[in-house]
C-alpha atoms as a PDB file:
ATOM      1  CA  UNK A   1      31.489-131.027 -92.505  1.00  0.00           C
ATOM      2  CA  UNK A   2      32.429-130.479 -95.966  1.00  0.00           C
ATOM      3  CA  UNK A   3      34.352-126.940 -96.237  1.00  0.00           C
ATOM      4  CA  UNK A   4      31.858-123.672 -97.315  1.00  0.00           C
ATOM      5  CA  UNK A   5      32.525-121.473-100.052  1.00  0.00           C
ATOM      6  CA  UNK A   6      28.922-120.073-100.500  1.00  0.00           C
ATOM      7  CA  UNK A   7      29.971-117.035 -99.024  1.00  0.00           C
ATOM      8  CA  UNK A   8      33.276-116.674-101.433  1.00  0.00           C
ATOM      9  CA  UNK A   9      30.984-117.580-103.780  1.00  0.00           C
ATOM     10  CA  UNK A  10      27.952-115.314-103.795  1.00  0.00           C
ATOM     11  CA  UNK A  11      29.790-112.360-102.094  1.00  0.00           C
ATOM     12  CA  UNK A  12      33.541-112.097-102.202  1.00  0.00           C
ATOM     13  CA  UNK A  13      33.912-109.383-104.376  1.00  0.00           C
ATOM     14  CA  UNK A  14      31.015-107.240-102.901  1.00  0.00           C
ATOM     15  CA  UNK A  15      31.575-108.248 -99.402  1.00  0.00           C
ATOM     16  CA  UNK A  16      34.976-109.941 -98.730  1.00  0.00           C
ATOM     17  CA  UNK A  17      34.614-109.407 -94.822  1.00  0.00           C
ATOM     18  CA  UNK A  18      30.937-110.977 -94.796  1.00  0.00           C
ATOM     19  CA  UNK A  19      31.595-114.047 -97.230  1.00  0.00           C
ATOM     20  CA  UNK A  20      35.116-115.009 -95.368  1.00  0.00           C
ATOM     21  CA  UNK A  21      33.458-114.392 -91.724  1.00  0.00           C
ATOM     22  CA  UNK A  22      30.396-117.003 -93.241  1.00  0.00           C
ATOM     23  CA  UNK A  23      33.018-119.611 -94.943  1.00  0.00           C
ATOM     24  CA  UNK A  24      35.228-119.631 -91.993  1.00  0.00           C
ATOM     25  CA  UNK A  25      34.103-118.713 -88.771  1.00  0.00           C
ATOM     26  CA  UNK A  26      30.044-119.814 -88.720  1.00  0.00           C
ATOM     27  CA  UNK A  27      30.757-122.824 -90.814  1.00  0.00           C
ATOM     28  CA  UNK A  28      34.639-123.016 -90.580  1.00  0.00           C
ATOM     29  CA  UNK A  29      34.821-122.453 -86.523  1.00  0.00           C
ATOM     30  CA  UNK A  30      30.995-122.704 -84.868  1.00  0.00           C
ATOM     31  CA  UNK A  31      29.602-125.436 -87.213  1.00  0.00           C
ATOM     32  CA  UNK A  32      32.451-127.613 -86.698  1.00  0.00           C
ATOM     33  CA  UNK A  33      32.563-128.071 -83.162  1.00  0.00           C
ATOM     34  CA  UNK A  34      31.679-131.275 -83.155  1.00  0.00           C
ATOM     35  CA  UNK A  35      32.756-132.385 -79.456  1.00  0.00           C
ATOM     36  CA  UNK A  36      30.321-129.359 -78.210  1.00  0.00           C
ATOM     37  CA  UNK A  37      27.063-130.137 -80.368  1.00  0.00           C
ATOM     38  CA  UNK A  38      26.871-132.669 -83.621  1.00  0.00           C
ATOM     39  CA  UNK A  39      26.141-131.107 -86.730  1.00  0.00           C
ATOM     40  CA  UNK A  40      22.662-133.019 -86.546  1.00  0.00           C
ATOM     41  CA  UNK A  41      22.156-130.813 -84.183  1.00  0.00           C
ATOM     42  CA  UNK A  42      23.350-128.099 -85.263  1.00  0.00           C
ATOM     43  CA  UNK A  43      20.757-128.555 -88.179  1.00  0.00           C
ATOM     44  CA  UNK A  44      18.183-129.015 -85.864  1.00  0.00           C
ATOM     45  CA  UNK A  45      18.666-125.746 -83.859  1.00  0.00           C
ATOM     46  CA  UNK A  46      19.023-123.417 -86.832  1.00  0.00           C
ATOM     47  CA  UNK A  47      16.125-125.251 -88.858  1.00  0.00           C
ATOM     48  CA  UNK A  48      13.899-124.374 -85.729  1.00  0.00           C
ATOM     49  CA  UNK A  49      15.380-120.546 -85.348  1.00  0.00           C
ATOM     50  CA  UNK A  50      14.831-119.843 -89.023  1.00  0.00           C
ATOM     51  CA  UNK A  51      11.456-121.051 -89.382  1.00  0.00           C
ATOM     52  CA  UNK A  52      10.573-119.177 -85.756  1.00  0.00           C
ATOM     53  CA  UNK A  53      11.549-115.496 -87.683  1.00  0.00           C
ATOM     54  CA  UNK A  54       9.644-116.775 -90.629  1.00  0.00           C
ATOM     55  CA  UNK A  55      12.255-117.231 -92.618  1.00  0.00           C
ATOM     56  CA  UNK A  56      11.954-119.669 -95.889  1.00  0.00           C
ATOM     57  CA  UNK A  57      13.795-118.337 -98.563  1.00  0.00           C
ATOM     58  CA  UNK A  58      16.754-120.142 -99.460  1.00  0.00           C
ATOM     59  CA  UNK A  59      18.656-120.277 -96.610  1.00  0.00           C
ATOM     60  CA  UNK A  60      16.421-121.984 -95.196  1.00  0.00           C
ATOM     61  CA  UNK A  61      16.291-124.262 -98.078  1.00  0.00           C
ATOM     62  CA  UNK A  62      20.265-124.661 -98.111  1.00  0.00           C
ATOM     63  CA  UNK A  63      19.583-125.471 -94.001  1.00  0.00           C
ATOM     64  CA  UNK A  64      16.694-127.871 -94.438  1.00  0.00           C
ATOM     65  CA  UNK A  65      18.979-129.958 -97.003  1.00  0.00           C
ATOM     66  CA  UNK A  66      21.495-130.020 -94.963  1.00  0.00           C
ATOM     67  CA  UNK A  67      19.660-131.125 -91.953  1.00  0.00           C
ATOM     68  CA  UNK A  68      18.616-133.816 -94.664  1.00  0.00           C
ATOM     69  CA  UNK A  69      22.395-134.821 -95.057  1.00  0.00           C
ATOM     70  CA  UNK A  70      23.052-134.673 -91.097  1.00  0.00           C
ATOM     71  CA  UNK A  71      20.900-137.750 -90.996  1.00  0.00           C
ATOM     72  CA  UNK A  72      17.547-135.923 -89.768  1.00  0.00           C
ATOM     73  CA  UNK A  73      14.507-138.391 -91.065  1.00  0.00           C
ATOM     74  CA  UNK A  74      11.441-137.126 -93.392  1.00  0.00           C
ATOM     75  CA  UNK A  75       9.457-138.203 -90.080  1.00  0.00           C
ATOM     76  CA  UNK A  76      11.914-136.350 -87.820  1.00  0.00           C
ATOM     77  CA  UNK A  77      11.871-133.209 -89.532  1.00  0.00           C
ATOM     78  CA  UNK A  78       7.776-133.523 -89.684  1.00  0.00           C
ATOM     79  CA  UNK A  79       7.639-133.859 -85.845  1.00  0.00           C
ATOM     80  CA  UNK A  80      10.153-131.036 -85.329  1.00  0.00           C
ATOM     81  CA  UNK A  81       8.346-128.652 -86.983  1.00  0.00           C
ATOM     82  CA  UNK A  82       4.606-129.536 -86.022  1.00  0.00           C
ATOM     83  CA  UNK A  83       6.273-128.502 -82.381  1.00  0.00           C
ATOM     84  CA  UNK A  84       7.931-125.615 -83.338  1.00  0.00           C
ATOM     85  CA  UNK A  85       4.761-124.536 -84.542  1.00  0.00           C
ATOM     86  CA  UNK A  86       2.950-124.402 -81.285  1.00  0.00           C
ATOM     87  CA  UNK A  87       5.883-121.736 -80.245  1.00  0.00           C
ATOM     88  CA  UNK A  88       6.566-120.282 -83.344  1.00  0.00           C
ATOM     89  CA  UNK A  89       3.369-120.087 -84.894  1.00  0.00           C
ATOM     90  CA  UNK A  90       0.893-122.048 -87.487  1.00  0.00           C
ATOM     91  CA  UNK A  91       1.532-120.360 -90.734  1.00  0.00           C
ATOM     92  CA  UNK A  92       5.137-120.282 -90.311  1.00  0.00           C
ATOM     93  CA  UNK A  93       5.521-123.839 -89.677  1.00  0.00           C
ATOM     94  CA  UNK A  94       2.603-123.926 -93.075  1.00  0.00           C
ATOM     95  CA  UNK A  95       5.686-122.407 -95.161  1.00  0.00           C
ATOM     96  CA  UNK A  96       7.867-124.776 -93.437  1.00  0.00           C
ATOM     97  CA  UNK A  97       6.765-127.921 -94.736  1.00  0.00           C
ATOM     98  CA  UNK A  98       6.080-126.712 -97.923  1.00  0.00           C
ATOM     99  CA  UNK A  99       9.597-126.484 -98.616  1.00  0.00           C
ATOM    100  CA  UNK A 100      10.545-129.693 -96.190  1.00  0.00           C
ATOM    101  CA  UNK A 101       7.588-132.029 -98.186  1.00  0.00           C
ATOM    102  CA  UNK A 102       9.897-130.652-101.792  1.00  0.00           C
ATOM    103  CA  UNK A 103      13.339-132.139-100.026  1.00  0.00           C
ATOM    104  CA  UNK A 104      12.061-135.291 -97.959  1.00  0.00           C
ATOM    105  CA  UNK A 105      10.018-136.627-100.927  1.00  0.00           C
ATOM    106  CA  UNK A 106       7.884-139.683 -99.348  1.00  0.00           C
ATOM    107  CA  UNK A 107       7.788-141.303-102.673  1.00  0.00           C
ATOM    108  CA  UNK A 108      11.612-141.079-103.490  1.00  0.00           C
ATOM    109  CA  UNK A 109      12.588-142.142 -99.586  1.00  0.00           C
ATOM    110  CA  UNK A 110      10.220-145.217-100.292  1.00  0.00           C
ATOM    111  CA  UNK A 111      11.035-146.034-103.953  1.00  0.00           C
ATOM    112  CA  UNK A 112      14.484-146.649-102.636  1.00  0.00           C
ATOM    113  CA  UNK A 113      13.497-148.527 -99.490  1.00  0.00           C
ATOM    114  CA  UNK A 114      11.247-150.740-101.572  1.00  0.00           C
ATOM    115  CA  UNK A 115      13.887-151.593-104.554  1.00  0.00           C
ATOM    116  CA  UNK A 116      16.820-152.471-101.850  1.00  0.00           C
ATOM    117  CA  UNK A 117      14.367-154.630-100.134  1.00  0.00           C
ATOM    118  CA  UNK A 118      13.886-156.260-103.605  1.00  0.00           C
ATOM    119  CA  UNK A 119      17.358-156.732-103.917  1.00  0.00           C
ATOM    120  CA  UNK A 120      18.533-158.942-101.062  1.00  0.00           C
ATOM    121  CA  UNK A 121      16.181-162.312 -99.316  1.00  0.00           C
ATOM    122  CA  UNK A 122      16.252-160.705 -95.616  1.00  0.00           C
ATOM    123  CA  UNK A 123      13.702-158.172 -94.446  1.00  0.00           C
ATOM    124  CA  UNK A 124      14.502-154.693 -93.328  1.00  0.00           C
ATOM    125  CA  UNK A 125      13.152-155.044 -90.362  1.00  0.00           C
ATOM    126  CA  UNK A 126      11.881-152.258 -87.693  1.00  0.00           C
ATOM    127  CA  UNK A 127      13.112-148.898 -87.011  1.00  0.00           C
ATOM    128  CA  UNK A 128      16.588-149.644 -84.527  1.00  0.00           C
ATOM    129  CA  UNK A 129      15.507-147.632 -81.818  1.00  0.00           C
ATOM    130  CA  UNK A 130      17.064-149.801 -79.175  1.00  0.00           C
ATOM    131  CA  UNK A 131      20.455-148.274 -80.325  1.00  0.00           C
ATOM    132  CA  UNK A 132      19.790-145.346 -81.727  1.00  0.00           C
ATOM    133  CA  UNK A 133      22.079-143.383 -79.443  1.00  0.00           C
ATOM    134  CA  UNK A 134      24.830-145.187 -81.307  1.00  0.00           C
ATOM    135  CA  UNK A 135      23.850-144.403 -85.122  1.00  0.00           C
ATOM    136  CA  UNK A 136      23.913-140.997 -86.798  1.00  0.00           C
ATOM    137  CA  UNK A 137      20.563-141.482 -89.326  1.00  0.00           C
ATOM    138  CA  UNK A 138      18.316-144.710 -89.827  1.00  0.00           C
ATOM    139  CA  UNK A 139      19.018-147.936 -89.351  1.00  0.00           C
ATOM    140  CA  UNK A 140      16.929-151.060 -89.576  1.00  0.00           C
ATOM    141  CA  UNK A 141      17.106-154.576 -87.564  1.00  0.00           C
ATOM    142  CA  UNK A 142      15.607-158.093 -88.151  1.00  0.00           C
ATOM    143  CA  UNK A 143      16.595-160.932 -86.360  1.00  0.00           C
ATOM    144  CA  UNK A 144      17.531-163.878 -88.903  1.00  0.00           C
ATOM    145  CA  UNK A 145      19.002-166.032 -86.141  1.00  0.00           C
ATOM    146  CA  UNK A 146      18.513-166.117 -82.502  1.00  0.00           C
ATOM    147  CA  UNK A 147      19.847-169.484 -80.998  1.00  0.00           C
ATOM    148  CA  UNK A 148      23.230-171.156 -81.666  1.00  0.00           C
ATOM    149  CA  UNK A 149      24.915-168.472 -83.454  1.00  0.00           C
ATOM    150  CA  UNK A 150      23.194-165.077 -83.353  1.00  0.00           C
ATOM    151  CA  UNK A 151      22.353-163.255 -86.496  1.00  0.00           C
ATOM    152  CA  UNK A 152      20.783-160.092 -87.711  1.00  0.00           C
ATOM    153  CA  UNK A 153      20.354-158.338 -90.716  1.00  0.00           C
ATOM    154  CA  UNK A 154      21.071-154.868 -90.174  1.00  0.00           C
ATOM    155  CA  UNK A 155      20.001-152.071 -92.963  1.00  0.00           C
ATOM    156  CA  UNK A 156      21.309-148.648 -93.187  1.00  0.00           C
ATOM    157  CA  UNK A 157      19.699-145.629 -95.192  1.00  0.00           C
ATOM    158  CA  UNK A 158      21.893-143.265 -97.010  1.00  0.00           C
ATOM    159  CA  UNK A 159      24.265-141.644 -94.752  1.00  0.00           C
ATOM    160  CA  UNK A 160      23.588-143.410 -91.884  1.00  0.00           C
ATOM    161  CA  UNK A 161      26.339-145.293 -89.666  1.00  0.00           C
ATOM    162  CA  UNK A 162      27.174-146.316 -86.278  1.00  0.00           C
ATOM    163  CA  UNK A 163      29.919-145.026 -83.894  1.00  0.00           C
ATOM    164  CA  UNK A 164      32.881-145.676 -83.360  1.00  0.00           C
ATOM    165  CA  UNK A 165      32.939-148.920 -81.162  1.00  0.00           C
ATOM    166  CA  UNK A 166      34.873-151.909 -80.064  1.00  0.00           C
ATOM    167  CA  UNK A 167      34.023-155.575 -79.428  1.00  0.00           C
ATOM    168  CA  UNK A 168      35.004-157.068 -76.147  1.00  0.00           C
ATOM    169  CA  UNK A 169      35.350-160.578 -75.064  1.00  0.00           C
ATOM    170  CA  UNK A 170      37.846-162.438 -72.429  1.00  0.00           C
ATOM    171  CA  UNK A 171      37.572-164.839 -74.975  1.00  0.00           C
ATOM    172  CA  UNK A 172      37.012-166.025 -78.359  1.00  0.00           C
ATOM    173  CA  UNK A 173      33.995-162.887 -79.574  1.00  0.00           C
ATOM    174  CA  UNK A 174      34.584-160.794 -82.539  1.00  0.00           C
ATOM    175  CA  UNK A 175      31.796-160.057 -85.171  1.00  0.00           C
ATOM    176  CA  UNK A 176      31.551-160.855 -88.732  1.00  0.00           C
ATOM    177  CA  UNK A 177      29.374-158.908 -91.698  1.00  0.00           C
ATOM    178  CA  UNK A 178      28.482-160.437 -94.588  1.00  0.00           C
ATOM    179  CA  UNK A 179      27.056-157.923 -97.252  1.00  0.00           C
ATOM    180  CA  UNK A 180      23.856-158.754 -99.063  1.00  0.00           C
ATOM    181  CA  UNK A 181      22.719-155.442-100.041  1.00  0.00           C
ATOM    182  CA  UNK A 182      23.738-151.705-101.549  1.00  0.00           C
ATOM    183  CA  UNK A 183      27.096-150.048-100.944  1.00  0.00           C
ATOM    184  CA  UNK A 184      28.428-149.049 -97.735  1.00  0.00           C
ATOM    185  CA  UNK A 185      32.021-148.912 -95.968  1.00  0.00           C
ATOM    186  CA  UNK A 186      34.054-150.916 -93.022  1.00  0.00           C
ATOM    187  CA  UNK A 187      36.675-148.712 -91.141  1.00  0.00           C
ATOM    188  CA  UNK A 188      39.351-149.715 -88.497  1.00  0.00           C
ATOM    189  CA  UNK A 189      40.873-147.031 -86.480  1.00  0.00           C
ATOM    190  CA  UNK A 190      44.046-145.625 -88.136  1.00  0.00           C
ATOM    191  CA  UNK A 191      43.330-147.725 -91.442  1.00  0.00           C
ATOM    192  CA  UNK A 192      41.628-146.187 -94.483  1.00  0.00           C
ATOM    193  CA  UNK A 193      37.706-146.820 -95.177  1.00  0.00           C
ATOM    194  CA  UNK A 194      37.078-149.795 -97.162  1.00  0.00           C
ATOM    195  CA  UNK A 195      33.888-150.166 -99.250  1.00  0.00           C
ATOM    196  CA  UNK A 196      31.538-152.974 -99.649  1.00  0.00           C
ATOM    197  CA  UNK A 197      29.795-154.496-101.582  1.00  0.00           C
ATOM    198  CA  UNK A 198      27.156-157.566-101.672  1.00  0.00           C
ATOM    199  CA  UNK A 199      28.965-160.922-100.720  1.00  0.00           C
ATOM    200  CA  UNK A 200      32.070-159.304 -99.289  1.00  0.00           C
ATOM    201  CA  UNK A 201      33.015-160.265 -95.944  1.00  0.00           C
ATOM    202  CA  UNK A 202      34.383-158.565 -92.607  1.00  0.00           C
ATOM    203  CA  UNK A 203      35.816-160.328 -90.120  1.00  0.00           C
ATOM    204  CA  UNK A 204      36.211-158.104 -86.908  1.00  0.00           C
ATOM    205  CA  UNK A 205      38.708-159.220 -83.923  1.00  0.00           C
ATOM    206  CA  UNK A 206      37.704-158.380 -80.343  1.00  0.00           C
ATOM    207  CA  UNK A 207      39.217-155.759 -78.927  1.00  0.00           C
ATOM    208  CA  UNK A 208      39.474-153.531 -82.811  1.00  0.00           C
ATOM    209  CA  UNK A 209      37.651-150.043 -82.587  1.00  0.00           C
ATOM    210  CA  UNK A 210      35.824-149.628 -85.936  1.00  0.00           C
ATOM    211  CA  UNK A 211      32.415-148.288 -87.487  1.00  0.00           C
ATOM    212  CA  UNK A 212      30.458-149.534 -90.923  1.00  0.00           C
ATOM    213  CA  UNK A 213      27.304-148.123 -92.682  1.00  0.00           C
ATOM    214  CA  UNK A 214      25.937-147.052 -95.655  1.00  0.00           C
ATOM    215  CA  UNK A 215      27.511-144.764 -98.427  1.00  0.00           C
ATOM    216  CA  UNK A 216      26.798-141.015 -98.658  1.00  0.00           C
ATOM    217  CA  UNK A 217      24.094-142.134-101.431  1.00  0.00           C
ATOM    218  CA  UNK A 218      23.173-145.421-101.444  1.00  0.00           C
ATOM    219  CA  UNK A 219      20.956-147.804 -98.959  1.00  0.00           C
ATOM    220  CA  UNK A 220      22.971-150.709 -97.600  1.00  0.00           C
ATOM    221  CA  UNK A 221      22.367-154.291 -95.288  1.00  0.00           C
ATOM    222  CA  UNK A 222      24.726-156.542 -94.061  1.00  0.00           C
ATOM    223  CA  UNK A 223      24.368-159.759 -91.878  1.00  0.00           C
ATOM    224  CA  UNK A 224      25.917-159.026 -88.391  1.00  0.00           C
ATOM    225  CA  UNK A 225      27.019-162.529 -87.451  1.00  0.00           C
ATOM    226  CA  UNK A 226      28.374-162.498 -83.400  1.00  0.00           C
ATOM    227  CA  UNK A 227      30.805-164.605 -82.565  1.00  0.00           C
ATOM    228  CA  UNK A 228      30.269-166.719 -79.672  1.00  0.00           C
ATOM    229  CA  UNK A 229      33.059-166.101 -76.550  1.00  0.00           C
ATOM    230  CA  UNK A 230      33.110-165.345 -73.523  1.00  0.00           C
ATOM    231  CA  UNK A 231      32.447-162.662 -71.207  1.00  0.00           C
ATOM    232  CA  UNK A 232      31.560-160.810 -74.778  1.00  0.00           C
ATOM    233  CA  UNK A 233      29.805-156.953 -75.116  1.00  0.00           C
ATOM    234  CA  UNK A 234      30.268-153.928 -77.108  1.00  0.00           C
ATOM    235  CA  UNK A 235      31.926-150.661 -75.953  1.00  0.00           C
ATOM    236  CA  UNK A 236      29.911-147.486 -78.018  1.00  0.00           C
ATOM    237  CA  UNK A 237      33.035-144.709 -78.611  1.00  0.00           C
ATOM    238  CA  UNK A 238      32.197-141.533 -80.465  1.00  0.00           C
ATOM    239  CA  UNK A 239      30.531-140.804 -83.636  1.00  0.00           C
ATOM    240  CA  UNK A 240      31.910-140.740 -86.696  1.00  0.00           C
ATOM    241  CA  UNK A 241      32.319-136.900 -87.540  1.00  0.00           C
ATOM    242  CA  UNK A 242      30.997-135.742 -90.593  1.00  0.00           C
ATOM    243  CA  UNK A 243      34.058-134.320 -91.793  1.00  0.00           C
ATOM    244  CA  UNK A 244      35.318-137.740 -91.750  1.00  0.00           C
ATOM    245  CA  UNK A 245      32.352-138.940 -93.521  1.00  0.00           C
ATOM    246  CA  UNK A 246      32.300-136.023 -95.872  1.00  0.00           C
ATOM    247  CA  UNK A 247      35.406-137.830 -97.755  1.00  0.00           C
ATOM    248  CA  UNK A 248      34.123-141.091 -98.231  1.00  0.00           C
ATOM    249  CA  UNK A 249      31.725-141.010-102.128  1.00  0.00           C
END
């Protein structure tokens, strides 16, 4: 997570104890405790505790956009809320969405779904729910090749990315990406992030542990191409944390 100074900020000179325990222990110390509970999660548990006391001024604004940025969907945050409200109660979760509908905008989320699709000859695709475990946000997948040499085109919204993982083979293997669409970034372990763009290309070695996805801010596809080998699969590592993330523009 990016480091908090709203506390500094909107408090420091009237209450120095209050704004430093906010910037550095709740979000410095509890938020950041990544290998205990992801901030996605995080987001999700205070989003549902704030709305539960009735809460929607604008902290819970502040929360709800930053469950946005933690890679919780418009359709995810609708479902967590309609069952809150059976245990919370009706017109809380009412003043819930009114607030959720102004930050998860259906038009703008679709707008920019719609133009990347006009921007590149492959097809989003469905939802990627058969590895969801491994991405924090949305990602798409549509099959452009299935025999020979497999191939899929694999879409990212903004934010979104998968683990950290690592292509195994006894031989031959690898993966390649070819970028067709939007911005989005390529990292190996210990190397520096590199961005992408549409017609660069990533060759991947077996055996490298890496991650790609989209940019903070900007939709992004790019052809997974698998290398045929032998004895070939895909080990899923961690995630890639957000203060990690948080660097990349």
């Amino acid at each position: 997570m990016k480091k908090q100074t709203a506390g500094r900020t909107n408090l420091g000179e009237f209450a120095p104890k209050f704004a430093q325990l906010n910037d550095d222990v709740l979000f410095g110390e509890v938020w950041s405790r990544e290998d205990k509970l992801s901030a996605r999660d995080r987001s999700l548990v205070t989003v549902t505790a704030l709305m539960a006391q009735g809460l929607t001024d604008i902290s819970f604004r502040h929360h709800l956009e930053m469950a946005k940025a933690n890679g919780i969907t418009r359709s995810e945050i609708a479902e967590i809320l309609t069952h809150a409200a059976f245990y919370a109660g009706w017109p809380k979760a009412w003043a819930a969405f009114r607030l959720a509908k102004e930050i998860w905008t259906e038009t703008d989320a679709e707008g920019d779904k719609q133009a990347h699709q006009q921007a590149m000859v492959f097809p989003i695709g469905a939802p990627n729910d058969g590895f969801r475990q491994y991405f924090i946000g949305q990602s798409y997948l549509a099959p452009v090749s299935t025999e020979q040499v497999k191939v899929f085109n694999v879409t990212f919204e903004p934010g979104c990315r998968n683990n950290w993982h690592i292509h195994q083979a006894e031989k031959g293997g690898g993966q390649m990406l070819i970028c067709v669409a939007g911005r989005g970034y390529y990292q190996e372990w210990g190397q520096e992030a590199r961005e992408l763009h549409p017609g660069d290309v990533v060759n991947i070695a077996p055996g490298v542990k890496h991650w790609h996805g989209a940019a903070p801010a900007s939709w992004f596809s790019h052809l997974a191409v698998e290398v045929p080998g032998e004895k070939t699969g895909t080990e899923w590592c961690e995630p890639v944390g957000d203060e990690e993330y948080g660097k990349l523009k």
